[in-house]
Protein backbone atom coordinates (compact mmCIF):
# COMPACT_ATOMS: atom_id res chain seq x y z
CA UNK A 1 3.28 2.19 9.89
CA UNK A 2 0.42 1.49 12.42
CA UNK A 3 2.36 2.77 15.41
CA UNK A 4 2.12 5.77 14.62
CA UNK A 5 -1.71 5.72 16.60
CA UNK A 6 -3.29 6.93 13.69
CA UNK A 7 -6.16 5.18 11.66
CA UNK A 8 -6.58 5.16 8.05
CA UNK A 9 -10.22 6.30 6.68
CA UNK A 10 -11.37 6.77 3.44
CA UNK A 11 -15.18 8.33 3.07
CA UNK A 12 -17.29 10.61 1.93
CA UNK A 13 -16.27 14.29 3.55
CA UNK A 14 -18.42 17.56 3.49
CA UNK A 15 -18.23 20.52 5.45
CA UNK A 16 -20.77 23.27 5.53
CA UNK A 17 -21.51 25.59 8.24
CA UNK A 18 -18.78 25.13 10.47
CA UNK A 19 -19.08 21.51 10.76
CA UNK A 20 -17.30 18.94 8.69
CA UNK A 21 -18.67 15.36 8.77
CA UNK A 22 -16.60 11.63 7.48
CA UNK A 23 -19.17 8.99 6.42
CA UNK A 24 -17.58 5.65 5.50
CA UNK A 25 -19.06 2.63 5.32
CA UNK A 26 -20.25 1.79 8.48
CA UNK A 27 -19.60 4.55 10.42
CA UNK A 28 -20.35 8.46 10.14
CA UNK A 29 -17.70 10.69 12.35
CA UNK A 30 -17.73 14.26 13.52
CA UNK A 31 -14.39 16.16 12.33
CA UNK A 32 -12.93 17.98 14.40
CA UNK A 33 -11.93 21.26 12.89
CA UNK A 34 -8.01 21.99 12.72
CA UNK A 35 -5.74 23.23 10.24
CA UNK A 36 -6.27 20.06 7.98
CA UNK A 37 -9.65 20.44 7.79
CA UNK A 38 -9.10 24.15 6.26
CA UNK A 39 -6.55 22.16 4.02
CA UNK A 40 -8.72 19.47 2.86
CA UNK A 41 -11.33 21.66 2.45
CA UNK A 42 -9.20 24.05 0.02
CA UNK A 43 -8.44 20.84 -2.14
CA UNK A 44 -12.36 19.65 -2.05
CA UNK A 45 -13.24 22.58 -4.04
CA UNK A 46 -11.78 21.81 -7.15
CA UNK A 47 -14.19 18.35 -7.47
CA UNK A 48 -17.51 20.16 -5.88
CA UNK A 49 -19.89 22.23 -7.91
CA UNK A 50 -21.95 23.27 -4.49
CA UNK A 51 -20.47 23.89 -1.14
CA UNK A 52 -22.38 21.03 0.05
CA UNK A 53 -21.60 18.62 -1.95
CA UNK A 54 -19.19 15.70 -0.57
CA UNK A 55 -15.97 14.51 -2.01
CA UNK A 56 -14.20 11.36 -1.65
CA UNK A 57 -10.90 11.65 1.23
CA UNK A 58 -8.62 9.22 2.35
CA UNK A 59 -7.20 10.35 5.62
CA UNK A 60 -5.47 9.44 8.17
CA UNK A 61 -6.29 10.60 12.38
CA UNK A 62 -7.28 9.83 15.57
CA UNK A 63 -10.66 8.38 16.92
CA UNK A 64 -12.26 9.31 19.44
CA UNK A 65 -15.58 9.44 21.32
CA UNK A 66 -17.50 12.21 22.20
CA UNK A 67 -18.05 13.41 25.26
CA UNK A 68 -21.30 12.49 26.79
CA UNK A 69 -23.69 15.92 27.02
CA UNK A 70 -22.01 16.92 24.13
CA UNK A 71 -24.23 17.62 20.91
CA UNK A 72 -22.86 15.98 17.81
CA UNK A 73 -21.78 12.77 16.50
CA UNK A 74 -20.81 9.94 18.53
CA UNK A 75 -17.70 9.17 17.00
CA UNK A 76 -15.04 11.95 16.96
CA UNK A 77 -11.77 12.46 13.73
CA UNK A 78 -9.02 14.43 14.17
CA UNK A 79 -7.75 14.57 11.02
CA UNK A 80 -3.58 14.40 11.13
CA UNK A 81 -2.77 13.29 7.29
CA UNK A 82 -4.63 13.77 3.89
CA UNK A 83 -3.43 11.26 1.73
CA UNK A 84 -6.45 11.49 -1.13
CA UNK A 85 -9.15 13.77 -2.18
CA UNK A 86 -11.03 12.90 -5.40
CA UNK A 87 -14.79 13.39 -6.49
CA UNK A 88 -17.24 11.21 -6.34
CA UNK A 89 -17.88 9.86 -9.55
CA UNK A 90 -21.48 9.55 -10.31
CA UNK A 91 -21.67 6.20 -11.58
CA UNK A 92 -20.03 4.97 -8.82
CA UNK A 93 -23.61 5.95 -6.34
CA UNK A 94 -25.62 2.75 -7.27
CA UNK A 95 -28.22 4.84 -7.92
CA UNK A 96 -31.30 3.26 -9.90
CA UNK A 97 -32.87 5.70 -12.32
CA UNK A 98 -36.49 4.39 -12.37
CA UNK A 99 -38.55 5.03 -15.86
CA UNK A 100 -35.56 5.43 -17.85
CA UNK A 101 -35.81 3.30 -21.32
């Protein structure tokens, strides 16, 4: 359950150039790289076409903030769990396609 001190997130996830990045709905969060980044990272890359592209992940980790003088995001995920990864399906980016008949 809940006691367990981690939080459940579910987001957009990317990682390119040794930096790995959650963006959720309100809130964009640095990952810090561990083991389950390399992991989620290995099961991204069956739904991306480009190394940049993001993928959807439900995870579960620890918050935290960074440290001030730090560079970087101001929130901070340690991923602990990977419960999802799935692509982002394109109809799903509420994207308006002007001039189209």
């Amino acid at each position: 359950g809940q006691d367990d001190g981690l939080t459940t997130l579910k987001g957009e996830f990317v990682f390119y150039a040794d930096a790995a990045v959650l963006q959720t709905r309100n809130e964009i969060y640095g990952v810090i790289l561990n083991d389950k980044v390399d992991e989620l990272n290995q099961q991204a890359k069956a739904f991306k076409k480009e190394d940049t592209d993001f993928v959807l992940v439900e995870v579960k980790g620890i918050i935290s903030s960074k440290p001030v003088g730090e560079e970087g995001w101001d929130n901070r995920l340690e991923i602990k769990e990977i419960i999802t990864v799935s692509a982002i399906k394109a109809e799903n980016d509420n994207v308006v396609k002007l001039g189209t008949k």
